[in-house]
Each structure stands twice: as structure tokens, then as C-alpha cells.
N, C-alpha and C. Protein backbone atom coordinates (compact mmCIF):
# COMPACT_ATOMS: atom_id res chain seq x y z
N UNK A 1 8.14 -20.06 -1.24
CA UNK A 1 6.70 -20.18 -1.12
C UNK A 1 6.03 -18.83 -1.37
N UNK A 2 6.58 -17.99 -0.92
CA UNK A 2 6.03 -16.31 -0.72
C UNK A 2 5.83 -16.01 -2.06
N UNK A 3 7.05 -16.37 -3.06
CA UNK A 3 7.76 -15.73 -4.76
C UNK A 3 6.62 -16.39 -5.48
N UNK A 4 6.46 -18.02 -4.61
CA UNK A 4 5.07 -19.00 -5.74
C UNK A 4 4.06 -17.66 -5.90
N UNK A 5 3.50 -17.48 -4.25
CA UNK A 5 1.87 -16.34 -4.18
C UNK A 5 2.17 -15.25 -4.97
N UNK A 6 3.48 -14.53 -4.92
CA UNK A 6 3.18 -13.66 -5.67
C UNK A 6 3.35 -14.14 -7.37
N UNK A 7 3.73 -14.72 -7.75
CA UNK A 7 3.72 -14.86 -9.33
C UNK A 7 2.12 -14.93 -9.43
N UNK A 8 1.77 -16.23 -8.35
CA UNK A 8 0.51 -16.53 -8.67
C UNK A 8 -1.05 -14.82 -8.95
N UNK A 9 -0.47 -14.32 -8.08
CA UNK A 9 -1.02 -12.86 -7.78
C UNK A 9 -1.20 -12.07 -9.52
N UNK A 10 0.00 -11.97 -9.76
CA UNK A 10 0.47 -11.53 -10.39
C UNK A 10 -0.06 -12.05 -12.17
N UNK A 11 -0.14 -13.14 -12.51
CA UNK A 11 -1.02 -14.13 -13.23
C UNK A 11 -2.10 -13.89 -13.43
N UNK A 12 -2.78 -13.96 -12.09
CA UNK A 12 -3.81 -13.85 -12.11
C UNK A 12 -4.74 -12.57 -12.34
N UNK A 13 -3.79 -11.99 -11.91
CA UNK A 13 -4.38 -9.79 -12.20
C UNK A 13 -4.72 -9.77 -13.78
N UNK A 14 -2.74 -10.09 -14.30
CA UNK A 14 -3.10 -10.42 -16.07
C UNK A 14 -3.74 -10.94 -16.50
N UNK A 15 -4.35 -12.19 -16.54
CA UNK A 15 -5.73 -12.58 -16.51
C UNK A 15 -6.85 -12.21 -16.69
N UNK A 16 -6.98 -11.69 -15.37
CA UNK A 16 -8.13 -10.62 -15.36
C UNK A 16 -8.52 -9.50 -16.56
N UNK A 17 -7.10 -8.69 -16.38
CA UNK A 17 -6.52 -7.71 -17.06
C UNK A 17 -7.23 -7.98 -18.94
N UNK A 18 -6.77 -8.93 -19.09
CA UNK A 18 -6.90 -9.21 -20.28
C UNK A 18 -8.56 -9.63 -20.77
N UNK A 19 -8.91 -10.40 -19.90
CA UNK A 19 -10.68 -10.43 -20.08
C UNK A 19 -11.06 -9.91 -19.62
N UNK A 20 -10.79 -8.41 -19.14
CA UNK A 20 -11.67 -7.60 -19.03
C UNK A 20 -11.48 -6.74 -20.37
N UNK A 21 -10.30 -6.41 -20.64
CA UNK A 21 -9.91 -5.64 -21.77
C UNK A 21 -10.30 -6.60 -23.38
N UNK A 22 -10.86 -7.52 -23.25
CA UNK A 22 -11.52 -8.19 -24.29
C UNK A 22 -12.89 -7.82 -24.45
N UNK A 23 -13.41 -8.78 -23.70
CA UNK A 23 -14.78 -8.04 -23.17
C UNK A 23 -15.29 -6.62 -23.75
N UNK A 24 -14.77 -5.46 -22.98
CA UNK A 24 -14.81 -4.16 -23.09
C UNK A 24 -14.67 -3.38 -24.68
N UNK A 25 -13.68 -3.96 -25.05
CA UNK A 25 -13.51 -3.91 -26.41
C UNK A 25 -14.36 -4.68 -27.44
N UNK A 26 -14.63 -5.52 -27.42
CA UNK A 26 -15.77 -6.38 -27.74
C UNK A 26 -17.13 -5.81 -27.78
N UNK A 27 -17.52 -4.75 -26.56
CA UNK A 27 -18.95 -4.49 -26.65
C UNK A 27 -19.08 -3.57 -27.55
N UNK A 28 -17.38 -2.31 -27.06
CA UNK A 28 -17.56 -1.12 -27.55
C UNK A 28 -17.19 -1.37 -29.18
N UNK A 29 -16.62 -2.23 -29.92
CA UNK A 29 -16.58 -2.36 -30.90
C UNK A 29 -17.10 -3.45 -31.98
N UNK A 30 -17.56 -4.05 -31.31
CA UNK A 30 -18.48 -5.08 -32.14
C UNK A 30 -19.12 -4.63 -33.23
N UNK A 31 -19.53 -5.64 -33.91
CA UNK A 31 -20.60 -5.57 -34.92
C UNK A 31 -21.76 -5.16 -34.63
N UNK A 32 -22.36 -4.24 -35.67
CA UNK A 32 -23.77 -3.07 -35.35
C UNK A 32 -24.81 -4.39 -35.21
N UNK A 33 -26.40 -4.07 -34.60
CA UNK A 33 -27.38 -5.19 -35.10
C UNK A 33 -27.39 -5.81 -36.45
N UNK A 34 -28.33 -6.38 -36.16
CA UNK A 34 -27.98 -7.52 -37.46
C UNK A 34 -29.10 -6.07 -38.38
N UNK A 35 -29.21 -6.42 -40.02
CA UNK A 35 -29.58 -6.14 -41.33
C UNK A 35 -31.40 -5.83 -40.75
N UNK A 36 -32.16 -5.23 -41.83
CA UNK A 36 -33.20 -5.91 -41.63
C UNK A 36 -33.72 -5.03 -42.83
N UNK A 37 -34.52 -6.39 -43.48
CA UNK A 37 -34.96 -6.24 -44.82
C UNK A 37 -36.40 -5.92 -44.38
N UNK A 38 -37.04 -5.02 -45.32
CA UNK A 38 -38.36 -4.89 -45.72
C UNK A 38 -38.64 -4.67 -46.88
N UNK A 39 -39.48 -5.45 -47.00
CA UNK A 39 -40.24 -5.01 -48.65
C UNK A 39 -41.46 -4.55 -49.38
N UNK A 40 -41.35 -3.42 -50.04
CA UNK A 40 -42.43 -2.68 -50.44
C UNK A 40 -42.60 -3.12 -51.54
N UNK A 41 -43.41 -3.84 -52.04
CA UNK A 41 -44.15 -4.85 -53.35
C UNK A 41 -42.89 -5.49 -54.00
N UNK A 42 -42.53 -5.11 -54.66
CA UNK A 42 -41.63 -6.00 -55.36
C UNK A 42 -39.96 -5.77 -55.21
N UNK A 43 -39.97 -4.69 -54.40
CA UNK A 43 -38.70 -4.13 -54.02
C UNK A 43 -38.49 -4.42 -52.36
N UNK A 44 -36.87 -4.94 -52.30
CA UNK A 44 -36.25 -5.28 -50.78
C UNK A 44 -35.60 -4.00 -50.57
N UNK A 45 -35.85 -3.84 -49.67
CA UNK A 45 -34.80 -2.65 -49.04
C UNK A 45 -34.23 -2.97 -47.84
N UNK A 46 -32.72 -2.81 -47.80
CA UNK A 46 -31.96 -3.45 -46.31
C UNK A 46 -31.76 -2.05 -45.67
N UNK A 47 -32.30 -1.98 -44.59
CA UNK A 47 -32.06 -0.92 -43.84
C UNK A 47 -30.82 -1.41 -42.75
N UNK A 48 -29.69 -0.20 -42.27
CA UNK A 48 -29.11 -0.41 -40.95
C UNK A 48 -29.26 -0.01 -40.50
N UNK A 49 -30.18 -0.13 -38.84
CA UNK A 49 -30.03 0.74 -37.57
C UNK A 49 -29.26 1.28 -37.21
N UNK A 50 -29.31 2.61 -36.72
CA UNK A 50 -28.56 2.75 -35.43
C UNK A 50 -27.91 1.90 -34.73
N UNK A 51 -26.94 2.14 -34.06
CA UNK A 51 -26.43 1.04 -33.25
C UNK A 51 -27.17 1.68 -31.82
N UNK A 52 -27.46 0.90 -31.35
CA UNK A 52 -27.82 0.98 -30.18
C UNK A 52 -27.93 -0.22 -28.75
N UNK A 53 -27.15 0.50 -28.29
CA UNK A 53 -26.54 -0.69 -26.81
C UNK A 53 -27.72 -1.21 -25.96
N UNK A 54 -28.23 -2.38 -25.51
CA UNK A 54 -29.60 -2.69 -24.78
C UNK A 54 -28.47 -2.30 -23.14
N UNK A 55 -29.65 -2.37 -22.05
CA UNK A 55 -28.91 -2.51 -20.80
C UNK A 55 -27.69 -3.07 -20.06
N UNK A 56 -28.33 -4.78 -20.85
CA UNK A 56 -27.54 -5.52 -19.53
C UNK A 56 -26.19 -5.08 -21.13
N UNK A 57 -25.62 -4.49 -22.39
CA UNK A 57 -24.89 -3.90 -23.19
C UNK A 57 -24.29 -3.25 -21.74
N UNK A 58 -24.92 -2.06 -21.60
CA UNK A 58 -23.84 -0.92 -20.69
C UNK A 58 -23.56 -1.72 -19.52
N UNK A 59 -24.35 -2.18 -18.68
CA UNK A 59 -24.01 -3.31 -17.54
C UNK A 59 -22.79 -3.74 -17.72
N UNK A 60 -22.56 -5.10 -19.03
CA UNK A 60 -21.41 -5.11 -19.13
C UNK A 60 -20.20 -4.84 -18.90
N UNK A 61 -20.28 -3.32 -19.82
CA UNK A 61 -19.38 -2.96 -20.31
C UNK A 61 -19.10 -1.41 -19.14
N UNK A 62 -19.42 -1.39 -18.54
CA UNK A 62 -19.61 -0.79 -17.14
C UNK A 62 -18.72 -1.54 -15.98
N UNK A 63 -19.42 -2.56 -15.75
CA UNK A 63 -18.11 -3.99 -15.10
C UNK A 63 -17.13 -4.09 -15.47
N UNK A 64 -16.76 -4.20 -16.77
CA UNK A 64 -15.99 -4.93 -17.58
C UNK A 64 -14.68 -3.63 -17.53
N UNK A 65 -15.00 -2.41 -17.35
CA UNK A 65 -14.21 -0.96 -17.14
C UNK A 65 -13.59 -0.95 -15.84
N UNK A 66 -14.46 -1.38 -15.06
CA UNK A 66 -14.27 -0.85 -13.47
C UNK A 66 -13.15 -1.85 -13.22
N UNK A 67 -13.40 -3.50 -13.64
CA UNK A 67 -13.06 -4.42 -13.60
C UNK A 67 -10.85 -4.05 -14.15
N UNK A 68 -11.58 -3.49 -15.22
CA UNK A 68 -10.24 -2.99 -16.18
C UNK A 68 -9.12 -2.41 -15.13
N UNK A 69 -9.76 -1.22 -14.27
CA UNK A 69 -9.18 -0.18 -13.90
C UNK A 69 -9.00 -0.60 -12.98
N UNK A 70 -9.88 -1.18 -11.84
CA UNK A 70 -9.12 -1.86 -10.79
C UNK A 70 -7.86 -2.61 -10.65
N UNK A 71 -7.44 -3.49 -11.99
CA UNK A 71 -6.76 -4.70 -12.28
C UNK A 71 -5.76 -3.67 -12.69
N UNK A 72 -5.59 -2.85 -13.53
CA UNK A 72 -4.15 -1.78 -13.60
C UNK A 72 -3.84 -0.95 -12.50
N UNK A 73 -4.47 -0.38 -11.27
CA UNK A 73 -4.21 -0.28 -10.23
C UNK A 73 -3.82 -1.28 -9.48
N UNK A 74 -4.47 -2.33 -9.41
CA UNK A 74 -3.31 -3.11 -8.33
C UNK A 74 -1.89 -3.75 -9.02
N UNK A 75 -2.12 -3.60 -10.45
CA UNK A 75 -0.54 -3.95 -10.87
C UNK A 75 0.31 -3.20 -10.80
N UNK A 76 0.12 -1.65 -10.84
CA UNK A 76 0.58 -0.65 -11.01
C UNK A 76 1.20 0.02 -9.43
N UNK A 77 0.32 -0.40 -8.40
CA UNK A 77 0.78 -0.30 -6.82
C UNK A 77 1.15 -1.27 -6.15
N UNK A 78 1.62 -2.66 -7.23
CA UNK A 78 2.62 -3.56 -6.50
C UNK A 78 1.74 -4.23 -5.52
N UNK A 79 0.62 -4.31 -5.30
CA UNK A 79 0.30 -5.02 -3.92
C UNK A 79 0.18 -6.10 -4.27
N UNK A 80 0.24 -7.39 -5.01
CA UNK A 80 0.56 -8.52 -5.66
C UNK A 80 2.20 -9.10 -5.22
N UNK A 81 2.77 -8.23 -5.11
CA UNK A 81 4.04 -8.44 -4.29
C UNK A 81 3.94 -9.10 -2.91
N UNK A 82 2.80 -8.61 -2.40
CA UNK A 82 2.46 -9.17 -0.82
C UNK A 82 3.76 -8.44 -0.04
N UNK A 83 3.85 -7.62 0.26
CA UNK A 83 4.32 -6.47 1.76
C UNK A 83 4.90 -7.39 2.57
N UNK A 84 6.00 -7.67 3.24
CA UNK A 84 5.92 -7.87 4.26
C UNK A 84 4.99 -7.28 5.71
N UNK A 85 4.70 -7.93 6.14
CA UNK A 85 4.25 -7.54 7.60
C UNK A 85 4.92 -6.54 8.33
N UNK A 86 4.40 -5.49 8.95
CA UNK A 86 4.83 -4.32 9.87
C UNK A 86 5.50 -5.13 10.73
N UNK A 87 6.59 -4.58 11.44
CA UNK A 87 7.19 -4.63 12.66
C UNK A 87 6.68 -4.80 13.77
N UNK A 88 6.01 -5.30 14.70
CA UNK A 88 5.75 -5.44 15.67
C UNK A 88 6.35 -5.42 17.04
N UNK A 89 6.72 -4.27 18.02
CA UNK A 89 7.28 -4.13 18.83
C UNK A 89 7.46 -4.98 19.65
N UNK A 90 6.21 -5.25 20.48
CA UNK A 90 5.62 -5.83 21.50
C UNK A 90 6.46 -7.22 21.66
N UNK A 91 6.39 -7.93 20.41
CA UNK A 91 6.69 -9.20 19.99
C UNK A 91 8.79 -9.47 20.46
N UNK A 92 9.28 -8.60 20.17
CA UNK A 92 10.28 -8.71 20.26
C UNK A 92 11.57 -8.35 21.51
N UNK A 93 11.74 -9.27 22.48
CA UNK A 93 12.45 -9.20 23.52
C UNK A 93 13.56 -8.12 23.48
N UNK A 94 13.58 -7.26 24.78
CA UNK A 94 15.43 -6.76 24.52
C UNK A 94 16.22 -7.93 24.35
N UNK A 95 17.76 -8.07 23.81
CA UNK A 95 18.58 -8.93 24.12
C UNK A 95 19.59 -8.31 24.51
N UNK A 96 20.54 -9.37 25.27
CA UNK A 96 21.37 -9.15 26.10
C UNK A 96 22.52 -8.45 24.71
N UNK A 97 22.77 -8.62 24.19
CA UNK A 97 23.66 -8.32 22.92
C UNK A 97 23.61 -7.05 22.46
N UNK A 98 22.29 -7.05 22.28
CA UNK A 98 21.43 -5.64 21.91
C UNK A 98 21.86 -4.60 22.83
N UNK A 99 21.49 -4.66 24.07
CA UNK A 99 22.04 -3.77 25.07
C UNK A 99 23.30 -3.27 25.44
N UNK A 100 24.49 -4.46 24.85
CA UNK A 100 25.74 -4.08 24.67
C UNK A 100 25.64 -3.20 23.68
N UNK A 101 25.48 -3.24 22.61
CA UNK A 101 25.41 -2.06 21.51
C UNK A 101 24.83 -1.03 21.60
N UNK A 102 23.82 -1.06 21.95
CA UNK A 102 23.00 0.12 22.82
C UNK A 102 24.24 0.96 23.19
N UNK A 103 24.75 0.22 24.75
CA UNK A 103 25.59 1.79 25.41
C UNK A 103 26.38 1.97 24.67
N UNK A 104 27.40 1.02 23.54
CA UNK A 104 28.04 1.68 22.76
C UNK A 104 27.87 3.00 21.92
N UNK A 105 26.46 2.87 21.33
CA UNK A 105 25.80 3.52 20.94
C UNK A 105 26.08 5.11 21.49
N UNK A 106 25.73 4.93 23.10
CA UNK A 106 25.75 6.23 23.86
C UNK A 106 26.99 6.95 23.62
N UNK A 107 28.18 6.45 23.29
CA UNK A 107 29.71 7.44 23.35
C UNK A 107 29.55 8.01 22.29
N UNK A 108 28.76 7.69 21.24
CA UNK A 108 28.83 8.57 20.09
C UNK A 108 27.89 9.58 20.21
N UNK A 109 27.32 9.84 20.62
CA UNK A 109 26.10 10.52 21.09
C UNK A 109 26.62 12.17 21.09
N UNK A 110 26.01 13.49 21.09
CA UNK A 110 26.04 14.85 21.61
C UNK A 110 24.64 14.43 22.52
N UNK A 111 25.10 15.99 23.38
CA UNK A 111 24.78 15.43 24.54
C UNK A 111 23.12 15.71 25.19
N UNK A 112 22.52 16.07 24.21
CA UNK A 112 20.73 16.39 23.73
C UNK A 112 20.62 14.41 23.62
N UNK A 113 21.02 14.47 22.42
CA UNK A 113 20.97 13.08 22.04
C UNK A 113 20.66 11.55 22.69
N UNK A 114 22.36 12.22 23.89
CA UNK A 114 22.70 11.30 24.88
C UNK A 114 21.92 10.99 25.86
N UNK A 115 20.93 12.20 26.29
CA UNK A 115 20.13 12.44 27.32
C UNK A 115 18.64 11.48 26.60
N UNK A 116 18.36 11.99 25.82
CA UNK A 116 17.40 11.05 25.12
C UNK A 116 17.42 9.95 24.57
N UNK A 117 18.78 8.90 24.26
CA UNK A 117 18.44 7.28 24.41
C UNK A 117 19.20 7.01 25.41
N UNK A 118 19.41 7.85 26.22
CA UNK A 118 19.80 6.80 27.93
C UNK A 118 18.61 6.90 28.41
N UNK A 119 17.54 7.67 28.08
CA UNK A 119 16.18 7.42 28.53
C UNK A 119 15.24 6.34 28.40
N UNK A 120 15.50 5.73 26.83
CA UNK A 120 14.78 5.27 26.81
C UNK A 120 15.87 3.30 26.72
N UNK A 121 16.57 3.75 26.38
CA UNK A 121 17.95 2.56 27.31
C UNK A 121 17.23 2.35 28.65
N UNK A 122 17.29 3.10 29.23
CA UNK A 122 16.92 2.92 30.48
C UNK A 122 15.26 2.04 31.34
N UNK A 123 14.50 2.75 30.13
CA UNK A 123 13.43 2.38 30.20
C UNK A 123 12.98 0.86 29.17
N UNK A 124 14.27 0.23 29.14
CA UNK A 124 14.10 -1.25 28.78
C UNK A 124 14.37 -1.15 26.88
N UNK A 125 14.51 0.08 26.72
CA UNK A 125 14.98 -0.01 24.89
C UNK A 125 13.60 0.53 23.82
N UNK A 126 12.48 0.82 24.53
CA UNK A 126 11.32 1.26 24.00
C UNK A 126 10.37 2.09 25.03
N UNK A 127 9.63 3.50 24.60
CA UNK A 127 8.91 4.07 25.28
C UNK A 127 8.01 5.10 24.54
N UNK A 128 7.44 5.58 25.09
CA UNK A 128 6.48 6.27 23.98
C UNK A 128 7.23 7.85 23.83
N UNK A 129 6.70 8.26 23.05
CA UNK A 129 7.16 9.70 22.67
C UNK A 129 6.53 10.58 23.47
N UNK A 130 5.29 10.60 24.37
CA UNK A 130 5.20 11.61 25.07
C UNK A 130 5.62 11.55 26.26
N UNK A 131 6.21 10.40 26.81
CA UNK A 131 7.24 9.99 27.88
C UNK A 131 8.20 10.43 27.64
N UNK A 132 8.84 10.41 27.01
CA UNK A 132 10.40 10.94 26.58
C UNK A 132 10.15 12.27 27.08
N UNK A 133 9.20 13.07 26.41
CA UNK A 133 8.87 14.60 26.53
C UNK A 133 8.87 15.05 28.09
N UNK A 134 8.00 14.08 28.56
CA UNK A 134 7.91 14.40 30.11
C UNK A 134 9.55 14.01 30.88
N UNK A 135 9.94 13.19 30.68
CA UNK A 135 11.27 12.76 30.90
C UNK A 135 12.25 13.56 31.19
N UNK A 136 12.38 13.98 29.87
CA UNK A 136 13.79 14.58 29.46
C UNK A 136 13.46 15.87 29.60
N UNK A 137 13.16 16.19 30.09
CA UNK A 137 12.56 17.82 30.50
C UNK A 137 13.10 18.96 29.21
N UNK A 138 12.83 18.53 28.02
CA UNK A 138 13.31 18.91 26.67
C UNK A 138 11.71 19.14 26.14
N UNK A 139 11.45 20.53 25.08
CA UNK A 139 9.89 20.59 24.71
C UNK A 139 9.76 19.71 23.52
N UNK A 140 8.75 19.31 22.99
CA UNK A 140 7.96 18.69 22.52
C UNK A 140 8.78 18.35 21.02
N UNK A 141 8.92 19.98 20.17
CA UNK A 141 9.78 19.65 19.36
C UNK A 141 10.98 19.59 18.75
N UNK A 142 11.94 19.88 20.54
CA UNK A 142 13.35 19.89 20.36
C UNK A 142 13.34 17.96 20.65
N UNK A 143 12.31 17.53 21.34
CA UNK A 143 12.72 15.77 21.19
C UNK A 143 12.18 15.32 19.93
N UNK A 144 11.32 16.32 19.05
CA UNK A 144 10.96 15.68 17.91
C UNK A 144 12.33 15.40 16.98
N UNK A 145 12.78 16.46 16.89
CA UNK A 145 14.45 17.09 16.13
C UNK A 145 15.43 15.77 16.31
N UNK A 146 15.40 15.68 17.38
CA UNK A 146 16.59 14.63 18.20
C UNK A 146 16.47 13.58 17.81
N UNK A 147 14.91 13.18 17.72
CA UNK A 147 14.65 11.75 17.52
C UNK A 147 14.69 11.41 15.88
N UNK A 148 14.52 12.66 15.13
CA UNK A 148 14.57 12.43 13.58
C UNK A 148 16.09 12.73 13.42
N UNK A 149 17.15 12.99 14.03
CA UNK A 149 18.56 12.71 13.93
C UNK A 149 18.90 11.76 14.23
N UNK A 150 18.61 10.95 14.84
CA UNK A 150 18.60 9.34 16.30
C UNK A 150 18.39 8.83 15.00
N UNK A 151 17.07 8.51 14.21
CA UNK A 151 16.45 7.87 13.17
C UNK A 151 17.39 7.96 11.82
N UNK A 152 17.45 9.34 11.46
CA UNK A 152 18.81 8.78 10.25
C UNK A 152 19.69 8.29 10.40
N UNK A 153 20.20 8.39 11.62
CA UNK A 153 21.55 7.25 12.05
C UNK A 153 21.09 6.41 12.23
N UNK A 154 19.97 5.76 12.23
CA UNK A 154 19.41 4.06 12.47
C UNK A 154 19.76 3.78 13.72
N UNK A 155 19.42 4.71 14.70
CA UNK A 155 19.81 4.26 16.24
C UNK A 155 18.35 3.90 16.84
N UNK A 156 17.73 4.47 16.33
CA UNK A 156 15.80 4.18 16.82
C UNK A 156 15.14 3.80 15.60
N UNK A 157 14.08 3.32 16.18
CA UNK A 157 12.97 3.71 15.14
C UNK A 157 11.60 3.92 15.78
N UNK A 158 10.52 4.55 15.32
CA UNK A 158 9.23 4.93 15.82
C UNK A 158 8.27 4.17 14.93
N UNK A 159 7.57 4.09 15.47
CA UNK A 159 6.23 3.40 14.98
C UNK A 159 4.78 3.87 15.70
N UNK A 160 3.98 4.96 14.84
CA UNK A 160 2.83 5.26 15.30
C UNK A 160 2.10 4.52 15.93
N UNK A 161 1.54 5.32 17.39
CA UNK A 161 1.04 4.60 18.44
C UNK A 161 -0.26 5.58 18.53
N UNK A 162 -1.53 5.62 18.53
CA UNK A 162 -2.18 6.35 18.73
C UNK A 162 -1.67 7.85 18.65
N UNK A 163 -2.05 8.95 19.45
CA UNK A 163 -1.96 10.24 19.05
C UNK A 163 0.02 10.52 19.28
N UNK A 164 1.00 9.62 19.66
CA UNK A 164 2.10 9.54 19.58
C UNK A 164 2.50 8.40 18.89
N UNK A 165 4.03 8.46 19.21
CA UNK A 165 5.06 7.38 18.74
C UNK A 165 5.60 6.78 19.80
N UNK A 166 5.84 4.70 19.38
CA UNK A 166 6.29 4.44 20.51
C UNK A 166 8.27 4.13 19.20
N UNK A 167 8.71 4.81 20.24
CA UNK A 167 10.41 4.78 20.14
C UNK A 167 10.66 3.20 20.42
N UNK A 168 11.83 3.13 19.66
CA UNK A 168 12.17 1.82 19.84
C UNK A 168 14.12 1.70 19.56
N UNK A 169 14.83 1.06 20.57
CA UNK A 169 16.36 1.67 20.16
C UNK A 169 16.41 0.44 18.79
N UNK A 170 17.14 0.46 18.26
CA UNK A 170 17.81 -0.25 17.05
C UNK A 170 18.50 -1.05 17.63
């Protein structure tokens, strides 16, 4: 169902894409005004104007640009793909399973490390980052350090919480 929206997304940009890039091309290259004859007694003379664009001309072709450039930016940044949805902490129970792995977790640990997810083990598997700080009686950015080592091992993850992070074990 998801693969339908995005093709459909995706279609539809090109679409766009393309009548706008018609359009645009169309104004800027069209055919000059039409001819226009006058005649001085017995002689025609065809004069050609200037070309010259009326308003709702640049209007157009003004839209028809923006229109352009918008439509290659969103093809170009994938958001037609449709993102999954962020993670949502809140939403998701400890499990009993989870927590077995958890303390496993802990034997591999050094012992900075160890001190900082038995903390937050402790504190149900999620807590904020300036808790930890107060916690673990460790400064500010020796738990920053810890927690971006925790994180390449895929033992946590953080997710911006207002002026902190709320930690979350893996």
C-alpha cells in the first residue's frame, strides 16, 4: 500500500515536472507577435516588433519556474518516498525479554559504561540525559563520550527531548 503512495507521489511530481517545463519553455520560446502590415499608398510594408512579454506573459512564466524548481527539489530530496515515522518512545513498553538482554548487555560493559546503563536499566530502560548527569556523578561531557560509545555499539539510542536527550536502552 505504502510502494502504491509512493509511485503515486512520484508520478505525479513528473507530471508536474513536465508541465511546468512545457509551459516555461513555451513562453520563453514561442513565436514573436504576430506581423503587422502598413501601407504607405501603394506600398505594404511588414514590420516585426519587438518581442515583448505582456504581464499575466511573466506571471506565467514566473509560476511556471517556481513551479519547475520546487518539483526538482522534492524529487531530488526523496520526500515522495514518504519517511517512515520517528520512533516514538513513550509508545513502547519495556519487555520482559528486553531486560534479559539488557543485563547481558552489562558484562560487556567497561566500567564508566557499566555505571551508566545500570542507570538507566535501572530506571526502567529510558531517562533523560540530564538525569544520567545528576546520577552518575560523571560531568556533563564525560556522559556525553560514554553515551556516543553506548550508541555505536547499538546499546542505546537518544532522541532529542527539549534542551536534552531522552536515552533509551536498545
Amino acid at each position: 500500500m505504502e510502494i502504491k503512495k509512493q509511485n503515486q507521489r512520484f508520478v505525479a511530481a513528473i507530471i508536474v515536472l513536465v508541465i511546468a517545463s512545457f509551459v516555461l519553455t513555451n513562453k520563453l520560446l514561442g513565436s514573436s507577435p504576430e506581423l503587422n502590415l502598413v501601407m504607405n499608398g501603394s506600398t505594404v510594408v511588414i514590420e516585426r516588433p519587438a518581442k515583448l512579454f505582456t504581464y499575466s506573459d511573466l506571471l506565467l512564466s514566473t509560476f511556471s519556474s517556481f513551479v519547475l524548481g520546487t518539483t526538482i527539489m522534492y524529487l531530488l530530496a526523496g520526500r515522495w518516498r514518504g519517511y517512515p515515522e520517528q520512533l516514538s518512545f513513550e509508545s513502547k513498553p519495556v519487555e520482559e525479554d528486553k531486560n534479559e538482554k539488557w543485563r547481558m548487555v552489562l558484562d560487556a560493559l567497561k566500567e564508566d559504561e557499566h555505571k551508566i546503563y545500570r542507570e538507566i536499566l535501572d530506571a526502567g530502560g529510558e531517562m533523560l540525559q540530564k538525569d544520567l548527569v545528576a546520577l552518575s556523578g560523571f560531568n556533563g561531557p564525560k556522559v556525553t563520550r560514554t553515551l556516543d560509545n553506548l550508541e555505536k555499539r547499538n546499546f542505546i539510542e537518544r532522541k532529542s527531548y527539549g534542551m536534552t536527550n531522552l536515552v533509551r536502552l536498545r
